[in-house]
PDB file of N, CA and C in Angstrom:
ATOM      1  N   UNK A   1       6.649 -15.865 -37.068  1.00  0.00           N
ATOM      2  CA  UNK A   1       6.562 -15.126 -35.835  1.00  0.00           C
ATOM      3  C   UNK A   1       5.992 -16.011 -34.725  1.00  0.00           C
ATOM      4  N   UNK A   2       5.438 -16.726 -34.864  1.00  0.00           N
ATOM      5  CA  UNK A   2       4.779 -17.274 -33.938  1.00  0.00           C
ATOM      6  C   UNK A   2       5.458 -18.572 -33.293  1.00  0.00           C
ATOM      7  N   UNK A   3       5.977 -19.180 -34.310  1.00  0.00           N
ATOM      8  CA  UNK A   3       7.351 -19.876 -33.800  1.00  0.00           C
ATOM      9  C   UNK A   3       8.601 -18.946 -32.968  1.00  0.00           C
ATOM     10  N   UNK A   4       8.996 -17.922 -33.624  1.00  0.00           N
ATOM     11  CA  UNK A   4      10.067 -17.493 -32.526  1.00  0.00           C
ATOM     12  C   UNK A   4       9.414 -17.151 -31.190  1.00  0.00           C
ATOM     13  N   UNK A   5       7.973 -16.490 -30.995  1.00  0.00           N
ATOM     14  CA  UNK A   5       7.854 -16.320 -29.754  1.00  0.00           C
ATOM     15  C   UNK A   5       7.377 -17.616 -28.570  1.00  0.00           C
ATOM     16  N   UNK A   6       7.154 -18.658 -29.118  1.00  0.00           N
ATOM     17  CA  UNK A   6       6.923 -19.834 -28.522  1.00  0.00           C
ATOM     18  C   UNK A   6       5.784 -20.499 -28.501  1.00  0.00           C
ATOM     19  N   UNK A   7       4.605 -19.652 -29.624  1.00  0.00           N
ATOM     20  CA  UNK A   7       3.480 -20.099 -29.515  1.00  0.00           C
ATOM     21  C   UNK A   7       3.694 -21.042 -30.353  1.00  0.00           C
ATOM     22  N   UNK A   8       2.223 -21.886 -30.158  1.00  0.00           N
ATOM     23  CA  UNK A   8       1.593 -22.883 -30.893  1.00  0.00           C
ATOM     24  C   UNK A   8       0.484 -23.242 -31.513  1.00  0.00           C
ATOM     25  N   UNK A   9       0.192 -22.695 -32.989  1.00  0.00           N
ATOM     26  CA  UNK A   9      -1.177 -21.978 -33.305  1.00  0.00           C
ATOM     27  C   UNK A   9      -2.126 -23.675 -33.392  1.00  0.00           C
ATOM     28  N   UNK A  10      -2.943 -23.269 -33.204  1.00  0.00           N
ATOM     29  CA  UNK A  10      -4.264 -25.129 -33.303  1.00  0.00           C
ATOM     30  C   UNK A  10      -5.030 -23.973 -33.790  1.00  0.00           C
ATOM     31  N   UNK A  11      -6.334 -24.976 -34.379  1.00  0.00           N
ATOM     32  CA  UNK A  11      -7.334 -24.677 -34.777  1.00  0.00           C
ATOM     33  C   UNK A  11      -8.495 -25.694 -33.800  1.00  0.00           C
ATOM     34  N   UNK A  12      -9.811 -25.038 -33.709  1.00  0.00           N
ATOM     35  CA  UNK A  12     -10.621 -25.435 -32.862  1.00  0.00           C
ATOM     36  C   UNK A  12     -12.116 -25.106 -33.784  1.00  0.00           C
ATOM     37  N   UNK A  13     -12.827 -25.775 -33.445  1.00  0.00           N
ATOM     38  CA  UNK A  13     -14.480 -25.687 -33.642  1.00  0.00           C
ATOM     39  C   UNK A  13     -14.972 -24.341 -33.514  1.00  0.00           C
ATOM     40  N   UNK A  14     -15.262 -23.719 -34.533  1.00  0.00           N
ATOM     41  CA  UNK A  14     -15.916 -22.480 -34.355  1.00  0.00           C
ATOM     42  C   UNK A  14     -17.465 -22.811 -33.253  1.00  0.00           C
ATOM     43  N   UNK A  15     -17.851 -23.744 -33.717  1.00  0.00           N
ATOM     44  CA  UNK A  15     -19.102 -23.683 -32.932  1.00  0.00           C
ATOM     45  C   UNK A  15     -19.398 -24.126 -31.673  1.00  0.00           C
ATOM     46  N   UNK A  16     -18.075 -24.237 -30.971  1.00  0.00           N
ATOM     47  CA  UNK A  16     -17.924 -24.274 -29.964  1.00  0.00           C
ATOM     48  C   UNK A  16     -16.710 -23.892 -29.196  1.00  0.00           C
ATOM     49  N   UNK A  17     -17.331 -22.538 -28.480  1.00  0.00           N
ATOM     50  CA  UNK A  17     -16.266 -21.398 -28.417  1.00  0.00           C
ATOM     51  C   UNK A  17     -15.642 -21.962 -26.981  1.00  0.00           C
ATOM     52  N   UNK A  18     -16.271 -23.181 -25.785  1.00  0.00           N
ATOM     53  CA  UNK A  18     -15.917 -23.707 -24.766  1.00  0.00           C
ATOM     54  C   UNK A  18     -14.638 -24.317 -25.305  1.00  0.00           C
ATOM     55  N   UNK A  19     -14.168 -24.735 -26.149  1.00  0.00           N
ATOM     56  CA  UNK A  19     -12.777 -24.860 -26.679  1.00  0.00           C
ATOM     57  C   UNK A  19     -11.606 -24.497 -26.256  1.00  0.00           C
ATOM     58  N   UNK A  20     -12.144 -22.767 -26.699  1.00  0.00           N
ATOM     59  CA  UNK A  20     -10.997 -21.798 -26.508  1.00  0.00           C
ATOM     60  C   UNK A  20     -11.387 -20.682 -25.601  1.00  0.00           C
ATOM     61  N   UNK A  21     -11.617 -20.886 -24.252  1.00  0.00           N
ATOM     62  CA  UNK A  21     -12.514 -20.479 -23.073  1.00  0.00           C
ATOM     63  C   UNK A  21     -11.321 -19.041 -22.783  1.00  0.00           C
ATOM     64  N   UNK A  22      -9.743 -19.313 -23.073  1.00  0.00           N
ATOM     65  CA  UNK A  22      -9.154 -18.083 -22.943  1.00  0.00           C
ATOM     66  C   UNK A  22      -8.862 -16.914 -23.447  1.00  0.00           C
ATOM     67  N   UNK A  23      -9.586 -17.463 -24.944  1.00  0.00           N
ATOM     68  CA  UNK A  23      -9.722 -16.278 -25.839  1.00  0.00           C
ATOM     69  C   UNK A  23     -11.118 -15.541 -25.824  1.00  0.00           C
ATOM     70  N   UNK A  24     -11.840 -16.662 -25.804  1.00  0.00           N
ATOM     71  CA  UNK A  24     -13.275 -16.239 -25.211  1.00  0.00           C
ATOM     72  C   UNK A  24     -13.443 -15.072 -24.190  1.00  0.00           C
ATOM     73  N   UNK A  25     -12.776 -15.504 -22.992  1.00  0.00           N
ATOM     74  CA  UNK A  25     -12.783 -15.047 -21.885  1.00  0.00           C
ATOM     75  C   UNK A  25     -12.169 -13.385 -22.316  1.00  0.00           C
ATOM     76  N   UNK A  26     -10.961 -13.336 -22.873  1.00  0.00           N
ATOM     77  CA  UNK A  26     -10.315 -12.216 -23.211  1.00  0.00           C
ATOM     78  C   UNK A  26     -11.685 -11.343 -24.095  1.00  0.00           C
ATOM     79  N   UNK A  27     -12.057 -11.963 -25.395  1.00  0.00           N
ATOM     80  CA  UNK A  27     -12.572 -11.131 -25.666  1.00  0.00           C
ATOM     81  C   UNK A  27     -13.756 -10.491 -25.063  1.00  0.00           C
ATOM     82  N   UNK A  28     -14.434 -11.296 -23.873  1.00  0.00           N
ATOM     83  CA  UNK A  28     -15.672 -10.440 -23.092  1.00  0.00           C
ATOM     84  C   UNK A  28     -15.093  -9.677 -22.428  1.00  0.00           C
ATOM     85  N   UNK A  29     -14.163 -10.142 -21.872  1.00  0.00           N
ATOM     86  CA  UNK A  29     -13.430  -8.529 -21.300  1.00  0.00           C
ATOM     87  C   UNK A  29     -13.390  -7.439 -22.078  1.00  0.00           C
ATOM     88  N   UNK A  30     -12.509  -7.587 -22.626  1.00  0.00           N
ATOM     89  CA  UNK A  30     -12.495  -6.257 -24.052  1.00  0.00           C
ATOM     90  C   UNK A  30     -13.542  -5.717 -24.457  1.00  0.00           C
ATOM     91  N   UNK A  31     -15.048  -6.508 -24.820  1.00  0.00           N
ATOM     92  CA  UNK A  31     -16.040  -5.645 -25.123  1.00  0.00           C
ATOM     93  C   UNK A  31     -16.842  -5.273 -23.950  1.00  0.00           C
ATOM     94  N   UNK A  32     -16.922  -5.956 -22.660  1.00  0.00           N
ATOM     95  CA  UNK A  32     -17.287  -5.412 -21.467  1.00  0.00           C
ATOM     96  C   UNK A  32     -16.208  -3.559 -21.410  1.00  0.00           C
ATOM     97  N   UNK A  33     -15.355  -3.443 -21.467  1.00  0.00           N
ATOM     98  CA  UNK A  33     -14.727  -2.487 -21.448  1.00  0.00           C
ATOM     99  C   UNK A  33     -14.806  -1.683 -22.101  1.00  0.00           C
ATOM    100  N   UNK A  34     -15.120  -1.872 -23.477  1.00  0.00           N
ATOM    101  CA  UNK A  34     -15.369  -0.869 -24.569  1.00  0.00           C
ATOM    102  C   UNK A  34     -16.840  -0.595 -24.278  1.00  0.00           C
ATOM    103  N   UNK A  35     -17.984  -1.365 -24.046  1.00  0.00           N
ATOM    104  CA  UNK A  35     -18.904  -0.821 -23.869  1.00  0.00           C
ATOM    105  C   UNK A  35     -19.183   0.124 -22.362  1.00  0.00           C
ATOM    106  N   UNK A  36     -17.739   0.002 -21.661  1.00  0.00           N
ATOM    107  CA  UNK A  36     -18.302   0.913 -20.633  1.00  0.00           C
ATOM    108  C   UNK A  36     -17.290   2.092 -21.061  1.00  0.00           C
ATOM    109  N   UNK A  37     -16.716   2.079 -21.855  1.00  0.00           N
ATOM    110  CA  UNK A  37     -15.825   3.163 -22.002  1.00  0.00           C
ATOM    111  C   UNK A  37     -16.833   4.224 -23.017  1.00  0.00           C
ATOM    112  N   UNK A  38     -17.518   3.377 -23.739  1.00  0.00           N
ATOM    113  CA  UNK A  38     -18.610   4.384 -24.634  1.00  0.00           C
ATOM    114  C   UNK A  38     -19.552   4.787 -23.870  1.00  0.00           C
ATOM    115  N   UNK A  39     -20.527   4.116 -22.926  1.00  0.00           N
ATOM    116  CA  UNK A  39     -20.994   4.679 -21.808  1.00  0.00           C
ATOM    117  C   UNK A  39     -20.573   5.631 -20.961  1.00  0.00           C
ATOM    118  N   UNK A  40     -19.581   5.661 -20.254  1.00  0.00           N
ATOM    119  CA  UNK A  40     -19.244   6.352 -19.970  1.00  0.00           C
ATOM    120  C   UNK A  40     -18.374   8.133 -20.471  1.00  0.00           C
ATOM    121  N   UNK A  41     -18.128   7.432 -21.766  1.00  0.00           N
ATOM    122  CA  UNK A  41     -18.466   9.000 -22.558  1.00  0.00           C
ATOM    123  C   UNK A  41     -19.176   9.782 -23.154  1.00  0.00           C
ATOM    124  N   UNK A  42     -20.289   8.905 -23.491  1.00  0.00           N
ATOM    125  CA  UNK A  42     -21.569   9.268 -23.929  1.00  0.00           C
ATOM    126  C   UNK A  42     -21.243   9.261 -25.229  1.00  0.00           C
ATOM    127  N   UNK A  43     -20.873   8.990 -26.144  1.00  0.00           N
ATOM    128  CA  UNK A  43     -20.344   8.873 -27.209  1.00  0.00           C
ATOM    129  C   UNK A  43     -21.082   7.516 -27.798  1.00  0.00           C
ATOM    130  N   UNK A  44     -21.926   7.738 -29.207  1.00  0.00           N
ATOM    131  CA  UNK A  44     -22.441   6.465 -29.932  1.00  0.00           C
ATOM    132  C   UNK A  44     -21.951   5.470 -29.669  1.00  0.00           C
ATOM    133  N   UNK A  45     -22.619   4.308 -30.268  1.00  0.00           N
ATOM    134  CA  UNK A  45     -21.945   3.498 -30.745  1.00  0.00           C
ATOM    135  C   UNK A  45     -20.953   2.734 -32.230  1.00  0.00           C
ATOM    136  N   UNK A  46     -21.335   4.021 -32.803  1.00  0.00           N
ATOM    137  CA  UNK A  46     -20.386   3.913 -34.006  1.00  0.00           C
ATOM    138  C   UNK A  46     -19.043   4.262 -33.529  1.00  0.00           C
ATOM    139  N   UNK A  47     -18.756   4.703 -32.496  1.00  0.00           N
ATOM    140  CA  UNK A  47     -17.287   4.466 -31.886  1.00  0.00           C
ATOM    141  C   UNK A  47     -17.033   3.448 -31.455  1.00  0.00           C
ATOM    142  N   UNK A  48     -17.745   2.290 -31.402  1.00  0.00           N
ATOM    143  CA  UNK A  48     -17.613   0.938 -31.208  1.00  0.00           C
ATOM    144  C   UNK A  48     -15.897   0.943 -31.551  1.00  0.00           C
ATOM    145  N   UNK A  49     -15.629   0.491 -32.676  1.00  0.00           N
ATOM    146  CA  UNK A  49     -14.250   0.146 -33.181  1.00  0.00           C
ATOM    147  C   UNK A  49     -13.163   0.917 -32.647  1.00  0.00           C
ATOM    148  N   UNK A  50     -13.132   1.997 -32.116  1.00  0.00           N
ATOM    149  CA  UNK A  50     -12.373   3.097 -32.010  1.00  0.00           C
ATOM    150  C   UNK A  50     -12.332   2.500 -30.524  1.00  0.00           C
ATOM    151  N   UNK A  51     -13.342   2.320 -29.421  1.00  0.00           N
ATOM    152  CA  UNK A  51     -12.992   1.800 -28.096  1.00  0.00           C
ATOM    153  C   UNK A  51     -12.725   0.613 -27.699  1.00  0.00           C
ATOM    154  N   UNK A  52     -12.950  -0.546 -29.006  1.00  0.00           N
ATOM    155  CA  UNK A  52     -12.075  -1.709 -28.632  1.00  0.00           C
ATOM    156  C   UNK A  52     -10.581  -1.530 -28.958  1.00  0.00           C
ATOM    157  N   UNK A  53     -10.277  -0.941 -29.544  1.00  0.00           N
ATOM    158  CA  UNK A  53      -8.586  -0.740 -30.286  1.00  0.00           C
ATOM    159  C   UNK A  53      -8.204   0.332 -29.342  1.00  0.00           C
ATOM    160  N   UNK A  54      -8.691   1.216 -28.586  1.00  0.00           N
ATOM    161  CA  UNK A  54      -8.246   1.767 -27.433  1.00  0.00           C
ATOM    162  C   UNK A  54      -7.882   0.795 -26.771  1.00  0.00           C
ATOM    163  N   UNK A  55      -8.915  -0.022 -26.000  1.00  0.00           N
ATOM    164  CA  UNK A  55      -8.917  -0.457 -24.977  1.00  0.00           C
ATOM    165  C   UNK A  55      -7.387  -1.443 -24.954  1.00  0.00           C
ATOM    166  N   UNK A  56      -7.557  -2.369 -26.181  1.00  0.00           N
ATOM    167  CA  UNK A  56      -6.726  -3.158 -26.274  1.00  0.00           C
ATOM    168  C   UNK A  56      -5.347  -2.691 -26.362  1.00  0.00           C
ATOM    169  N   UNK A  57      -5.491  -1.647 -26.850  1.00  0.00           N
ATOM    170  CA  UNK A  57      -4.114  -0.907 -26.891  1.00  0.00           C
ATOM    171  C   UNK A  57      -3.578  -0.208 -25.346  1.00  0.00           C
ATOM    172  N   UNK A  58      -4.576  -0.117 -24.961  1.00  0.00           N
ATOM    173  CA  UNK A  58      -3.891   0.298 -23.218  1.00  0.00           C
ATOM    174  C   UNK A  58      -3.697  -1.200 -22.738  1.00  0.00           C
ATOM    175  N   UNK A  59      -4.772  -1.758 -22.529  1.00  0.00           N
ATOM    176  CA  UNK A  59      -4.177  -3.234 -21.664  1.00  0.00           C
ATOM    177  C   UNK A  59      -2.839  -3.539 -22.320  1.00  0.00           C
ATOM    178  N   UNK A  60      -2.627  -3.365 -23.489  1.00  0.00           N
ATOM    179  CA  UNK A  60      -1.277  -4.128 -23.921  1.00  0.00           C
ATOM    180  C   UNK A  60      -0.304  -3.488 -23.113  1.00  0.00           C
ATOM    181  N   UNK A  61      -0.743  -2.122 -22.574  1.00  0.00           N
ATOM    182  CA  UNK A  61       0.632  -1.385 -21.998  1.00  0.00           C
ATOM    183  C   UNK A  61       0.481  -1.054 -20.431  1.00  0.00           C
ATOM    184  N   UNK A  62      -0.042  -2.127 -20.023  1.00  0.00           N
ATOM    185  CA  UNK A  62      -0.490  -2.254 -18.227  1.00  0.00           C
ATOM    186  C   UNK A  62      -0.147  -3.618 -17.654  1.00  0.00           C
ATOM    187  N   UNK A  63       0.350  -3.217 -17.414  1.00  0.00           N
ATOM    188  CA  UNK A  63       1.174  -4.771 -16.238  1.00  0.00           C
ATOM    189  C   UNK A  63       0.155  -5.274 -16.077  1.00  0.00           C
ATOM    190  N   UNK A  64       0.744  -6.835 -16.226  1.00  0.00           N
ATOM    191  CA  UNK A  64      -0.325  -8.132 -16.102  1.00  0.00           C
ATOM    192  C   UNK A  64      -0.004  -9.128 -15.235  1.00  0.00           C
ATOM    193  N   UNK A  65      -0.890  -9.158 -14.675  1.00  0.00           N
ATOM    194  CA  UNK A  65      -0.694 -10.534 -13.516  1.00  0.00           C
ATOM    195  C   UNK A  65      -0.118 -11.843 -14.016  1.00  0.00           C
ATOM    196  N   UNK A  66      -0.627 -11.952 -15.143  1.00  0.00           N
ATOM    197  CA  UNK A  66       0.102 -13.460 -16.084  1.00  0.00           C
ATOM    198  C   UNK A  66       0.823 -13.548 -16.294  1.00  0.00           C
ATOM    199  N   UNK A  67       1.900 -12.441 -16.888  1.00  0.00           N
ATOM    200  CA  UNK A  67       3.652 -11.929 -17.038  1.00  0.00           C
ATOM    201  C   UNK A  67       4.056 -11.739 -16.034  1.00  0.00           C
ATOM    202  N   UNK A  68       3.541 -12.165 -14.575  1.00  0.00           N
ATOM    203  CA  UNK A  68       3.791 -11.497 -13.172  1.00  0.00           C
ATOM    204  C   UNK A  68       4.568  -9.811 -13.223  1.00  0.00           C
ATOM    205  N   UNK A  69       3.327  -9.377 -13.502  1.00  0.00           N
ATOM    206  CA  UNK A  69       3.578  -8.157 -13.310  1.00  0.00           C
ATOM    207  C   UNK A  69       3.920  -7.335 -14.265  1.00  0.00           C
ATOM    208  N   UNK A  70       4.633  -7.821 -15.425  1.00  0.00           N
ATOM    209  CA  UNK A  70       4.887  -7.212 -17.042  1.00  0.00           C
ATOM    210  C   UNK A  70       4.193  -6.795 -17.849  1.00  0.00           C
ATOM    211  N   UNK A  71       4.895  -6.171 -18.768  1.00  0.00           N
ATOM    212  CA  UNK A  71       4.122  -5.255 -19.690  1.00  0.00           C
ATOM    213  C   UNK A  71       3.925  -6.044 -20.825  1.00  0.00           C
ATOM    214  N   UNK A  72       2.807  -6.443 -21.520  1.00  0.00           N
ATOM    215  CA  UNK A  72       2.802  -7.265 -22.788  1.00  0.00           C
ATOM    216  C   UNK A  72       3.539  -6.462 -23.759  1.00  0.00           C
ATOM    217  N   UNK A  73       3.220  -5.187 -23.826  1.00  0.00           N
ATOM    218  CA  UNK A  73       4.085  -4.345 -25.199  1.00  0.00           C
ATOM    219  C   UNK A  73       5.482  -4.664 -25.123  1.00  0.00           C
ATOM    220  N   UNK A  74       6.028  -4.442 -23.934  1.00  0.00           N
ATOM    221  CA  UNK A  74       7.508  -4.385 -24.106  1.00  0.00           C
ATOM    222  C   UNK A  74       7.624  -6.265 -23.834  1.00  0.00           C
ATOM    223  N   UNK A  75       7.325  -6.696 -23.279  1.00  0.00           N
ATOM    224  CA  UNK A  75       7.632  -8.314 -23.340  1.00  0.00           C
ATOM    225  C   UNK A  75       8.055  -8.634 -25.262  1.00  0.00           C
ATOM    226  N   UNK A  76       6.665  -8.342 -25.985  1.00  0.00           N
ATOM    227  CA  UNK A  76       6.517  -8.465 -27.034  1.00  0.00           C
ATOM    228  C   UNK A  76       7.638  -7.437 -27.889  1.00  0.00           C
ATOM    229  N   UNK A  77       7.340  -6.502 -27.828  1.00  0.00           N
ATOM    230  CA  UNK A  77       8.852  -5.835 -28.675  1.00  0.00           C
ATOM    231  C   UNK A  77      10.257  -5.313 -28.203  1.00  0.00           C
ATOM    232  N   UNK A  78      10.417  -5.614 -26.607  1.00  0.00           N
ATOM    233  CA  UNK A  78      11.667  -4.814 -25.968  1.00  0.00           C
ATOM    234  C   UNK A  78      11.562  -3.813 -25.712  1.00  0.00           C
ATOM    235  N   UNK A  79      10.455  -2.776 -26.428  1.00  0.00           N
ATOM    236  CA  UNK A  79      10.721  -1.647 -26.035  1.00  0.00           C
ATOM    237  C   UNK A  79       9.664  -0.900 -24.790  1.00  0.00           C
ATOM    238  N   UNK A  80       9.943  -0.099 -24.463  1.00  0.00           N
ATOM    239  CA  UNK A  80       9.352   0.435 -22.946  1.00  0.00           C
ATOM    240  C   UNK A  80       8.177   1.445 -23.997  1.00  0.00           C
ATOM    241  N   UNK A  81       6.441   0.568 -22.902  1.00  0.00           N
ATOM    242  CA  UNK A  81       5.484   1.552 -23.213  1.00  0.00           C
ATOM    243  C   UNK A  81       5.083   2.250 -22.639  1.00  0.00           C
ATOM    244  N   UNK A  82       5.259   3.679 -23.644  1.00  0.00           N
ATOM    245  CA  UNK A  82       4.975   4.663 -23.330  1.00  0.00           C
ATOM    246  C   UNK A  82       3.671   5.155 -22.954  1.00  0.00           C
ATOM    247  N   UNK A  83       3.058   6.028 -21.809  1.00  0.00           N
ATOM    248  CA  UNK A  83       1.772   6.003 -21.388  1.00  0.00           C
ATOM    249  C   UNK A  83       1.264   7.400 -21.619  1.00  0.00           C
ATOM    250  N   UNK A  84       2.482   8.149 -21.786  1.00  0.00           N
ATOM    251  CA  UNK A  84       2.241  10.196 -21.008  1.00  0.00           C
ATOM    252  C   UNK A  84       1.219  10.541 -22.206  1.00  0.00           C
ATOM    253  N   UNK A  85       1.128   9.937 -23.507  1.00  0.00           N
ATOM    254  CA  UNK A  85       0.351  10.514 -24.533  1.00  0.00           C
ATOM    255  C   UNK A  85      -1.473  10.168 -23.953  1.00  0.00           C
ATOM    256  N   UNK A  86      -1.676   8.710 -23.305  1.00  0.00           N
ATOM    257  CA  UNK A  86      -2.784   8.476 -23.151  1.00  0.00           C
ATOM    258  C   UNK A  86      -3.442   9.808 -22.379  1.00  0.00           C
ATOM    259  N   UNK A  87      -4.958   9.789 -22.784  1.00  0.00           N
ATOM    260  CA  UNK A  87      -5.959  10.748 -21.992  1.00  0.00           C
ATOM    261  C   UNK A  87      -7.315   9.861 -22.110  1.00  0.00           C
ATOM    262  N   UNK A  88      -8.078  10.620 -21.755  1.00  0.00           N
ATOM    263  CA  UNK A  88      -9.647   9.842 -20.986  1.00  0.00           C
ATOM    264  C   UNK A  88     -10.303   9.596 -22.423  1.00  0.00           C
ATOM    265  N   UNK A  89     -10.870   8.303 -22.858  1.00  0.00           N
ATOM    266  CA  UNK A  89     -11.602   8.304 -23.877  1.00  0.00           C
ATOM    267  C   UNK A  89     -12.692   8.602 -24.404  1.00  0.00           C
ATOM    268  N   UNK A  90     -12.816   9.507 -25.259  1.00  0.00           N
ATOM    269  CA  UNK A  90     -14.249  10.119 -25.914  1.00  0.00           C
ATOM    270  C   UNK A  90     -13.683  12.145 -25.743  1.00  0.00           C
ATOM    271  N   UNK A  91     -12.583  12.126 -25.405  1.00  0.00           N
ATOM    272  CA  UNK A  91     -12.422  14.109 -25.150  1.00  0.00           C
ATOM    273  C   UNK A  91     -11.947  14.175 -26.321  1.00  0.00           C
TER     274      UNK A  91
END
């Protein structure tokens, strides 16, 4: 899979995450987000897991400036993502 889509997997220094500053970067986003998405519902933090796999699962289906403007879901499988099911997280 990773050959047909054009990537190119490397390996890097765990102990030095300045390496891989774009995955890095991605993942503080993601938990910056999940922790305001649990904040903001008031909801534990044993929903931890449940609001990063939200989160990530909506960004995948929100136009991105890097795809100029595309949807990673459908880039990635062709097919058009669907949004009408999403609602506010923690109801």
């Amino acid at each position: 899979m990773v050959g047909r889509h054009g990537f190119v997997a490397t390996t890097n220094d765990p102990s030095t995450p300045e390496e891989n500053c774009v995955a890095e970067r991605a993942n503080r986003s993601i938990s910056e987000a999940a922790r305001t998405m649990l904040y903001e519902s008031g909801l534990p933090t044993v929903f931890w897991a449940e609001a990063v796999a939200t989160c990530v699962y909506v960004k995948n289906r929100s136009p991105h400036s890097a795809l100029g403007g595309k949807v990673p879901f459908r880039e990635w499988t062709g097919k058009p993502a669907h949004v009408h099911h999403l609602r506010v997280f923690g109801c």
